[in-house]
N, C-alpha and C. Protein backbone atom coordinates (compact mmCIF):
# COMPACT_ATOMS: atom_id res chain seq x y z
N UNK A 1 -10.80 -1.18 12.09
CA UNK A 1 -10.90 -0.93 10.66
C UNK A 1 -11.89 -1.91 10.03
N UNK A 2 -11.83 -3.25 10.37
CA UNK A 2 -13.09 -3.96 9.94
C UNK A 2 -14.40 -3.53 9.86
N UNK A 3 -14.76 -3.04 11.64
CA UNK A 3 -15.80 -2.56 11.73
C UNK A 3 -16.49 -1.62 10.43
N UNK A 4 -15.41 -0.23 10.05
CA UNK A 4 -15.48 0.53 9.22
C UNK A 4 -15.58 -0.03 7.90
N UNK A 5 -14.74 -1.21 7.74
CA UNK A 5 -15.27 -1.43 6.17
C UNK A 5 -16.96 -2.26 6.18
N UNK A 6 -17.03 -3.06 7.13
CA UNK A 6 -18.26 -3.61 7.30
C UNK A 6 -19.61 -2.27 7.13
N UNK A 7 -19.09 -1.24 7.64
CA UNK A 7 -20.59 -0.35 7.94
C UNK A 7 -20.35 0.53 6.51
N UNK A 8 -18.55 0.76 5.60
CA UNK A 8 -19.30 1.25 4.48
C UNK A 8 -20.00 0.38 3.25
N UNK A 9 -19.54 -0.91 3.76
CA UNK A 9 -20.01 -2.30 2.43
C UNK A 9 -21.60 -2.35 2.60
N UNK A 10 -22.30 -1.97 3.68
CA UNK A 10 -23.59 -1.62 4.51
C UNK A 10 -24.40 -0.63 3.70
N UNK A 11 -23.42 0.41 3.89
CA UNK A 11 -23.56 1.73 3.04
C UNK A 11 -23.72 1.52 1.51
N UNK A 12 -22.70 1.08 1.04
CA UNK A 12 -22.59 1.26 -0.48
C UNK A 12 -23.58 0.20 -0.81
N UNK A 13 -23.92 -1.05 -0.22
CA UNK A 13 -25.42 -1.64 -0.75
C UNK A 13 -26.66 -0.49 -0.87
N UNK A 14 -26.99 -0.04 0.15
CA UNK A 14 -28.06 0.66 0.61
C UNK A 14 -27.89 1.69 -1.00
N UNK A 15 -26.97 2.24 -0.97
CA UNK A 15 -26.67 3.23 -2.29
C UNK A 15 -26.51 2.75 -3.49
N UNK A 16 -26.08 1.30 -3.53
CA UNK A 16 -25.92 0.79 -4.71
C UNK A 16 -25.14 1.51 -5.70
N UNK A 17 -23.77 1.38 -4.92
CA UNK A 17 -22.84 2.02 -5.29
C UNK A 17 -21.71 0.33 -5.34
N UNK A 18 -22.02 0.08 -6.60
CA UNK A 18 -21.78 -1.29 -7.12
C UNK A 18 -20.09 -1.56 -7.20
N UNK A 19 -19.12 -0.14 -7.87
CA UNK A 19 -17.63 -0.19 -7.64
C UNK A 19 -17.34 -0.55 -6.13
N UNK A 20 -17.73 0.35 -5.07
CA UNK A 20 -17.59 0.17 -3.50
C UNK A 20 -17.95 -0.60 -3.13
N UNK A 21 -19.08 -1.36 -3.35
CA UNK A 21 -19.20 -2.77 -2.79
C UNK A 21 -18.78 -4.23 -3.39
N UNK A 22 -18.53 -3.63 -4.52
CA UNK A 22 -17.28 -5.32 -4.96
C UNK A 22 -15.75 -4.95 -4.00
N UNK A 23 -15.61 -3.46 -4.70
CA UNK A 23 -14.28 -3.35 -3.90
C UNK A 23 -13.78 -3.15 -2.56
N UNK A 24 -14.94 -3.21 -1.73
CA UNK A 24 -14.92 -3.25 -0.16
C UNK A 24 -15.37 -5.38 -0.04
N UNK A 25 -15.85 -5.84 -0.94
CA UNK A 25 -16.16 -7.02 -0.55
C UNK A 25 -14.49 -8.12 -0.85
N UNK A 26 -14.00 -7.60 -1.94
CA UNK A 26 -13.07 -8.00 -2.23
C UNK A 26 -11.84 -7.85 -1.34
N UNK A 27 -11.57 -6.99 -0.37
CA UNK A 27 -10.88 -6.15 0.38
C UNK A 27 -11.05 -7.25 1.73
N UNK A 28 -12.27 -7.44 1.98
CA UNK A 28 -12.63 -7.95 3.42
C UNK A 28 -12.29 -9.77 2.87
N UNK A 29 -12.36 -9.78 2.04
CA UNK A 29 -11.91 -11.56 1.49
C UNK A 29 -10.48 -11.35 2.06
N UNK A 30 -9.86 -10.88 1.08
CA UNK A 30 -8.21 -10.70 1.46
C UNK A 30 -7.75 -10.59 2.72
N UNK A 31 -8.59 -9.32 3.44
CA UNK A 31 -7.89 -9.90 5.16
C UNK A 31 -8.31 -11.08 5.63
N UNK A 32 -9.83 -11.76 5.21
CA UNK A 32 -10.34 -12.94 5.92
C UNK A 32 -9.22 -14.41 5.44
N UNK A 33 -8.90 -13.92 4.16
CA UNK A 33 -7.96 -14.87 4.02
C UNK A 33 -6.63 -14.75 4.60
N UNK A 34 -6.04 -14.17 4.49
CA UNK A 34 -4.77 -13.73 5.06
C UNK A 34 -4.46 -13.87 6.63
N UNK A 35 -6.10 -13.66 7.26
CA UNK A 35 -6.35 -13.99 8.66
C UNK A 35 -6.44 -15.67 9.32
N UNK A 36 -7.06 -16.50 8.06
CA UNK A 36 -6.77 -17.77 7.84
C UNK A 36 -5.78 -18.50 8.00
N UNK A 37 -4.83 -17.92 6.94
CA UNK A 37 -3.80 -18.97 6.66
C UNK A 37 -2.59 -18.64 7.92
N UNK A 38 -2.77 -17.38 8.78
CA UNK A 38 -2.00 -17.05 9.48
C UNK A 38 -2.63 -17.76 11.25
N UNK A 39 -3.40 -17.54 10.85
CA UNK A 39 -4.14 -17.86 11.93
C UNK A 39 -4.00 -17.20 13.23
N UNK A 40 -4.23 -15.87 13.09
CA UNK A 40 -4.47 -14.71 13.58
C UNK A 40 -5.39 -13.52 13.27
N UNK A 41 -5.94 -12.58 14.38
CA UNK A 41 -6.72 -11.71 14.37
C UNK A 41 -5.63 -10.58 13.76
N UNK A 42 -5.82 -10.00 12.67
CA UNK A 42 -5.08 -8.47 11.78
C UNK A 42 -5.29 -7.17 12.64
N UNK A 43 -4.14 -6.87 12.69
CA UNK A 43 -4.06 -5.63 13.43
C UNK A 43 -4.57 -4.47 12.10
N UNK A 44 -4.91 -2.95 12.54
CA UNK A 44 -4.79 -2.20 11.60
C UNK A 44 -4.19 -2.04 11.15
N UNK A 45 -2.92 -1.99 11.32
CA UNK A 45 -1.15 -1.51 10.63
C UNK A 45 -1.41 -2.99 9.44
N UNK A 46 -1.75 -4.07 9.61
CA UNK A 46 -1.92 -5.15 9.01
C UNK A 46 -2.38 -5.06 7.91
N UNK A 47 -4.02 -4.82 7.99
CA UNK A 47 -5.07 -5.05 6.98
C UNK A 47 -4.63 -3.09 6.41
N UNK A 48 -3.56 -2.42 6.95
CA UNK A 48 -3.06 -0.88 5.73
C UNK A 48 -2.36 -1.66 4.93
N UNK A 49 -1.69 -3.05 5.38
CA UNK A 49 -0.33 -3.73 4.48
C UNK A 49 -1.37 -3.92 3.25
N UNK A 50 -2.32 -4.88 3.41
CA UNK A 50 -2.97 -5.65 2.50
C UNK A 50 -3.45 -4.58 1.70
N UNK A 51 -4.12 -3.53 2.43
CA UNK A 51 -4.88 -2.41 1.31
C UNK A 51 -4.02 -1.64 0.52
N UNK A 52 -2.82 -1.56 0.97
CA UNK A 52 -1.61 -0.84 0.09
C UNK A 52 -1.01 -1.48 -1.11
N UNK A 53 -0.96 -3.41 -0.66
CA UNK A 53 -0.84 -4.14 -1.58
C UNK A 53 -1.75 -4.16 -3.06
N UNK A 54 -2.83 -3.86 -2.72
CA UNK A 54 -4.27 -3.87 -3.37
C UNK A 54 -4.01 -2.70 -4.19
N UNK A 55 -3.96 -1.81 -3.57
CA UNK A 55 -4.00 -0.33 -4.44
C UNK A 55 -2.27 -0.53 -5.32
N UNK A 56 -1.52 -0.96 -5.21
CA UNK A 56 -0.30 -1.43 -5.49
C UNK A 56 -0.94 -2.22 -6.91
N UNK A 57 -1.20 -3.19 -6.91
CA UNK A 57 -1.74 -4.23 -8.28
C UNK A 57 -2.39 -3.83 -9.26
N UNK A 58 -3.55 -2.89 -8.87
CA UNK A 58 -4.31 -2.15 -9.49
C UNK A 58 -3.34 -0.79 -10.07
N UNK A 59 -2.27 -0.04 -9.92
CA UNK A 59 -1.92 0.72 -10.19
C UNK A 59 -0.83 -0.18 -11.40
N UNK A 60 -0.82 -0.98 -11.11
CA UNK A 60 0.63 -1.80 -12.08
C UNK A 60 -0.40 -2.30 -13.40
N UNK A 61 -1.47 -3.00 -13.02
CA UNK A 61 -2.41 -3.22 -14.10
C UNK A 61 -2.91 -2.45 -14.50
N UNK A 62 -3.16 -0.85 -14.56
CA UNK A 62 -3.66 -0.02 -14.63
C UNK A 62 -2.52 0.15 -16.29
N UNK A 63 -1.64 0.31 -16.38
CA UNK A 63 -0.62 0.35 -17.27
C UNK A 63 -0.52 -0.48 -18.11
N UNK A 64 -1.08 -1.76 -17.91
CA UNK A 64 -1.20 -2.75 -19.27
C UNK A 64 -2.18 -2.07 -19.67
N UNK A 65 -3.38 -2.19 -18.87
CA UNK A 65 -4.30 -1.72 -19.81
C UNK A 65 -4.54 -0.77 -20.41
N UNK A 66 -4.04 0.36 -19.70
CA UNK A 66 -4.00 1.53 -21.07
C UNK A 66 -2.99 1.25 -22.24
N UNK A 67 -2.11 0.43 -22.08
CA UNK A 67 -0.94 -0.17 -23.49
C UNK A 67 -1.89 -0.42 -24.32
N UNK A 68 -3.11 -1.59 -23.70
CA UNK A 68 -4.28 -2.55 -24.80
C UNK A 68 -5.13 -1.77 -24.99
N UNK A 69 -5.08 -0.02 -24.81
CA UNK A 69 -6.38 0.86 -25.07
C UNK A 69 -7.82 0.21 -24.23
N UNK A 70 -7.68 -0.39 -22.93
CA UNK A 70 -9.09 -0.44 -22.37
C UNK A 70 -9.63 0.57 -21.31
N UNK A 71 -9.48 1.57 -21.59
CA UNK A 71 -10.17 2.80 -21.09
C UNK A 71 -11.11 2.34 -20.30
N UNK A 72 -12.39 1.59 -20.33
CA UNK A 72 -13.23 0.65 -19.38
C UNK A 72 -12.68 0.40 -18.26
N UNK A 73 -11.71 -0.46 -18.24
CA UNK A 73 -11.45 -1.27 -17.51
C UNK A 73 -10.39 -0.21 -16.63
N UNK A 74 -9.50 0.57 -17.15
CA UNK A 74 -8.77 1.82 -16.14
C UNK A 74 -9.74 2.71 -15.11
N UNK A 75 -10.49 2.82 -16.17
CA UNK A 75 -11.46 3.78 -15.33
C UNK A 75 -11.77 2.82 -14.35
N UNK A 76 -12.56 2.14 -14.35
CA UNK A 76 -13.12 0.91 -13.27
C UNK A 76 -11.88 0.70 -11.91
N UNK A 77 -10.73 0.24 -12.53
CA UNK A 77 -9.22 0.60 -11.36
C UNK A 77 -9.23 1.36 -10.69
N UNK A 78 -9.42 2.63 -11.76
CA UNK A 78 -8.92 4.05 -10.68
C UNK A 78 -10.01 4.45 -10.11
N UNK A 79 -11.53 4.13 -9.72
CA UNK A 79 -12.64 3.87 -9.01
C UNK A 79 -12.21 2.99 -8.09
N UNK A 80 -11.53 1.59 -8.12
CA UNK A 80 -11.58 1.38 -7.08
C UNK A 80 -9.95 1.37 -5.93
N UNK A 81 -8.73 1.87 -6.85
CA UNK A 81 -8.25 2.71 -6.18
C UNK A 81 -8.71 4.21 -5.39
N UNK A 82 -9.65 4.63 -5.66
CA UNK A 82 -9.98 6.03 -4.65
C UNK A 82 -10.95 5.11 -3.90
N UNK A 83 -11.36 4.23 -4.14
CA UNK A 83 -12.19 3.39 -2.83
C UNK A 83 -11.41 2.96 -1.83
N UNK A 84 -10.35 1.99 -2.09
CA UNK A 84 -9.02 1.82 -1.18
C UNK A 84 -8.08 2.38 -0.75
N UNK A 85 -8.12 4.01 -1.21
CA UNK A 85 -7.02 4.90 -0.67
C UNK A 85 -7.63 5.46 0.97
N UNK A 86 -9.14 5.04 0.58
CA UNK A 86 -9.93 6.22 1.65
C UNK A 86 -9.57 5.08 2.92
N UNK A 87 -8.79 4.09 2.79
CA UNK A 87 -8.29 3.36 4.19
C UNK A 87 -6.97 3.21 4.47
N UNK A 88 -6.48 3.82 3.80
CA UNK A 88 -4.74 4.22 3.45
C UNK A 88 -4.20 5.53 4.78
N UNK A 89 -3.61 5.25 5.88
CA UNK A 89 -2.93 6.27 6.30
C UNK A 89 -2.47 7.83 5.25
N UNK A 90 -2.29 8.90 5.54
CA UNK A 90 -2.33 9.75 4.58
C UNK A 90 -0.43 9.74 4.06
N UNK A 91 -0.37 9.37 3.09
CA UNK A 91 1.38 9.17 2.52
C UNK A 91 2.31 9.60 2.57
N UNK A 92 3.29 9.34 2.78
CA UNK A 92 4.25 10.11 2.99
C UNK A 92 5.43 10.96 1.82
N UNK A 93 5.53 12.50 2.03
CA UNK A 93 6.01 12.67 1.12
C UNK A 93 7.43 12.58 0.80
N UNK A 94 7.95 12.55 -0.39
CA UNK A 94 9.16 12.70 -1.16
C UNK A 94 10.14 12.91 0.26
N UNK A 95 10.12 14.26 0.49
CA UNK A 95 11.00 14.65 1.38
C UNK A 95 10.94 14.09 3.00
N UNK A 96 9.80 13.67 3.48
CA UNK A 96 9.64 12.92 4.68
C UNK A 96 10.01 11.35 4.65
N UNK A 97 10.11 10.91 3.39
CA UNK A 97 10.91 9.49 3.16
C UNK A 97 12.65 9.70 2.76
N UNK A 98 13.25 11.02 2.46
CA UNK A 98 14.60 11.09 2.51
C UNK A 98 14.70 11.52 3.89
N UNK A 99 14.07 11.75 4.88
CA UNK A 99 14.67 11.90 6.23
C UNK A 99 14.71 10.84 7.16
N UNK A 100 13.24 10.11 6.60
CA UNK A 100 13.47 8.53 7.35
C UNK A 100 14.65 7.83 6.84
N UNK A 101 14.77 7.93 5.76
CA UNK A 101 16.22 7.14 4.86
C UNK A 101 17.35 7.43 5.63
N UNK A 102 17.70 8.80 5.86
CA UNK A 102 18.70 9.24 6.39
C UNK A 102 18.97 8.89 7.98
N UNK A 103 17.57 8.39 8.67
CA UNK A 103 17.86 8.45 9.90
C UNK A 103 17.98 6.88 9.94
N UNK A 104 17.52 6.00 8.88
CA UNK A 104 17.83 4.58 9.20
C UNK A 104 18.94 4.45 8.42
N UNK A 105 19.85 5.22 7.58
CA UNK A 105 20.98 5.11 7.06
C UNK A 105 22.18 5.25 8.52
N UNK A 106 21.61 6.22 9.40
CA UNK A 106 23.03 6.82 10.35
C UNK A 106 22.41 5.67 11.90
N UNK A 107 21.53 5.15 11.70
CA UNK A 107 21.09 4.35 12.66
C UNK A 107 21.35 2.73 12.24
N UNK A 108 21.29 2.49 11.43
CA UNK A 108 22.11 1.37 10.86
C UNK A 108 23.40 1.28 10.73
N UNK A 109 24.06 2.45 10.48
CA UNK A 109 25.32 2.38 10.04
C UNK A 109 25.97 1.93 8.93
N UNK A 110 24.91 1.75 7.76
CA UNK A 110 25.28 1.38 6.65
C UNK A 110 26.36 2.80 6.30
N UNK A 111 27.12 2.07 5.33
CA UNK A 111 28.03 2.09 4.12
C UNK A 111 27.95 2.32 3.42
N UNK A 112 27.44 1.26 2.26
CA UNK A 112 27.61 1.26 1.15
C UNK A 112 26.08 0.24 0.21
N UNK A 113 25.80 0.38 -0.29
CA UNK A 113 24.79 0.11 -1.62
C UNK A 113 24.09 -1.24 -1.50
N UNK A 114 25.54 -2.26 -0.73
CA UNK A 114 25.60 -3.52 -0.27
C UNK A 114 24.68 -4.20 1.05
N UNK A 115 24.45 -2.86 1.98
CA UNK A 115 24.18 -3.13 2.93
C UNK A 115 22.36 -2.12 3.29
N UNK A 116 21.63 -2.11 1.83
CA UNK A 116 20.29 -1.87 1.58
C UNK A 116 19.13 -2.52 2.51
N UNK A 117 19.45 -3.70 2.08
CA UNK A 117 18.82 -4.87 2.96
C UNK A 117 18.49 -3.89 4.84
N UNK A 118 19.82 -4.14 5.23
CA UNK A 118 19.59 -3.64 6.61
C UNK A 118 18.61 -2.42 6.81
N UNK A 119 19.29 -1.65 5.79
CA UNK A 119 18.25 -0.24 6.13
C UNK A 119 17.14 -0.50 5.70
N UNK A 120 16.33 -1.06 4.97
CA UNK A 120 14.97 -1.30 4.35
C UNK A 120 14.49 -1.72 5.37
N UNK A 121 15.04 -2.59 5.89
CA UNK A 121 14.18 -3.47 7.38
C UNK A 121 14.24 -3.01 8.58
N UNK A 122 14.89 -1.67 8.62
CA UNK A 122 15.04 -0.41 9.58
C UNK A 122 13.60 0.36 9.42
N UNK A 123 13.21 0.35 8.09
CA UNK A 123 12.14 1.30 7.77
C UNK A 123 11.01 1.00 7.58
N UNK A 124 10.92 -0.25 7.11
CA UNK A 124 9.96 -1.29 6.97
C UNK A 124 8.49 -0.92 8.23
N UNK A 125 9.20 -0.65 9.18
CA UNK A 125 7.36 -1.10 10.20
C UNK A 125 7.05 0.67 9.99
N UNK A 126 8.20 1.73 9.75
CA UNK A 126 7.89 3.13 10.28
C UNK A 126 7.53 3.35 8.73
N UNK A 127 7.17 2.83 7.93
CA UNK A 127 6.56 3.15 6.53
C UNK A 127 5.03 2.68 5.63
N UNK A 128 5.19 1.00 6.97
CA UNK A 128 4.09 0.13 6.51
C UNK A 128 2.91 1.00 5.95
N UNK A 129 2.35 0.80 4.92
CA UNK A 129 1.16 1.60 4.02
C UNK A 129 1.24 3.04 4.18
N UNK A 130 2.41 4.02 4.28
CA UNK A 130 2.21 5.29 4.22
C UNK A 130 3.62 5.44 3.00
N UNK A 131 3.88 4.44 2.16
CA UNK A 131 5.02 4.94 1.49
C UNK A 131 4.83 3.25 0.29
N UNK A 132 5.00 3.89 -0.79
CA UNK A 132 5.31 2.80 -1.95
C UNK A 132 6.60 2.40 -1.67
N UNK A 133 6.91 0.86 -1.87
CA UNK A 133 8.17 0.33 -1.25
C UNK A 133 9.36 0.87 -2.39
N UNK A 134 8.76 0.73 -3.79
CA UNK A 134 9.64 1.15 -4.50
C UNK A 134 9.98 2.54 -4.61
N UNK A 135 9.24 3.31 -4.44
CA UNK A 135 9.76 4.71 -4.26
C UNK A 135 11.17 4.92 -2.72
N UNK A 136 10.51 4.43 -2.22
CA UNK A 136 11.54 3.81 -0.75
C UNK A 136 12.79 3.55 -0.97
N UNK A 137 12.47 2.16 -1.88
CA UNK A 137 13.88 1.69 -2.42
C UNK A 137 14.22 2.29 -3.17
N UNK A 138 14.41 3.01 -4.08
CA UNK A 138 15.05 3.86 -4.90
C UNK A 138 15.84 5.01 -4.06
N UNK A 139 15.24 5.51 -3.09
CA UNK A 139 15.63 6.87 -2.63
C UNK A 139 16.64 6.00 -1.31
N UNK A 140 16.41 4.86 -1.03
CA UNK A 140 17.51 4.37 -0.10
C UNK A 140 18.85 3.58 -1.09
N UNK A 141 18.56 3.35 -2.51
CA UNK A 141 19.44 3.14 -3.28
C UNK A 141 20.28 4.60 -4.01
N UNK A 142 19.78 5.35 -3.97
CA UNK A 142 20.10 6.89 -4.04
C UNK A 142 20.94 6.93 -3.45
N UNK A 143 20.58 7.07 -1.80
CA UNK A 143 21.21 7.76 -0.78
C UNK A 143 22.40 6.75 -0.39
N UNK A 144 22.86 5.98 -0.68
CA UNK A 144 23.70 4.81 -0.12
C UNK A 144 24.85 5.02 -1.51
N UNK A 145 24.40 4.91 -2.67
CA UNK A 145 25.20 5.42 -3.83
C UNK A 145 26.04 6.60 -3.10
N UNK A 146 25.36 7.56 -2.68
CA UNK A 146 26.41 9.33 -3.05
C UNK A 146 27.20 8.88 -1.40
N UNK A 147 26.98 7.81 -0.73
CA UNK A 147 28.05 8.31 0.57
C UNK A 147 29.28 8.14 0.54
C-alpha cells in the first residue's frame, strides 16, 4: 500500500491535483510516524487502521464546521475524504455487521450489556477499517440489550 500511495502522490504532482497531494502527503507522515514511535514496518491491515482513523476526524470536523457555516473548508474535507476512502477496504454493511455481532456474541458467550468489552475485541481484527467502530458499538450494544 505504500508503494501505491507513493506512485499516486507521483501522480497527483504531475496533475497538480493540490487536495491529493497534501492529502496523500499527510497520510504517508502518519504511517511514517506511527512506524517510528512503534518501531516497526506497518502492515496493510495497519496503515487501513490509520486511514480509517483519518477519514474518521475529518468526518467529525466536518460537523463543526458546517455549525460555523464554513462551506470552504467542508468542501475541502469531503475532497479529501474521497481521497482516503479510495484506500479503505470496501465497508461493511448494516446487515453484515449484525451477523458478525451475532457470531462474536454466541462465540464469546456473552450475556449481558456488561460483557461488550469481550465481544468488541472478538470483532476488532475481523472489522479493522471495513466498519466505523461506533456504528459497531451501537449495534453490539443493541444486540446484548434484547437477549
Amino acid at each position: 500500500m505504500k508503494e501505491e500511495l507513493l506512485q499516486d502522490l507521483k501522480e497527483a504532482m504531475k496533475n497538480k491535483e493540490l487536495v491529493k497531494k497534501d492529502t496523500i502527503t499527510m497520510l504517508r507522515a502518519a504511517i511514517l510516524q506511527v512506524e517510528k514511535d512503534t518501531q516497526k514496518e506497518l502492515s496493510d491491515s495497519d496503515i487501513c487502521t490509520i486511514v480509517a482513523k483519518e477519514v474518521k476526524k475529518r468526518k467529525e470536523s466536518i460537523e463543526d464546521y458546517i455549525k460555523g457555516g464554513r462551506e470552504d473548508i467542508v468542501n475541502q474535507l469531503e475532497e479529501e475524504i474521497n481521497v482516503l476512502s479510495k484506500y479503505l477496504p470496501e465497508q461493511l454493511t448494516n446487515q453484515e455487521i449484525e451477523a458478525l455481532v451475532k457470531e462474536a456474541i454466541e462465540n464469546t458467550k456473552a450475556t449481558s450489556p456488561r460483557e461488550m468489552g469481550k465481544v468488541m475485541q472478538y470483532l476488532r481484527p475481523k472489522i479493522a477499517g471495513k466498519a466505523d467502530g461506533k456504528i459497531v458499538s451501537d449495534i453490539v450494544k443493541n444486540s446484548l440489550n434484547n437477549i
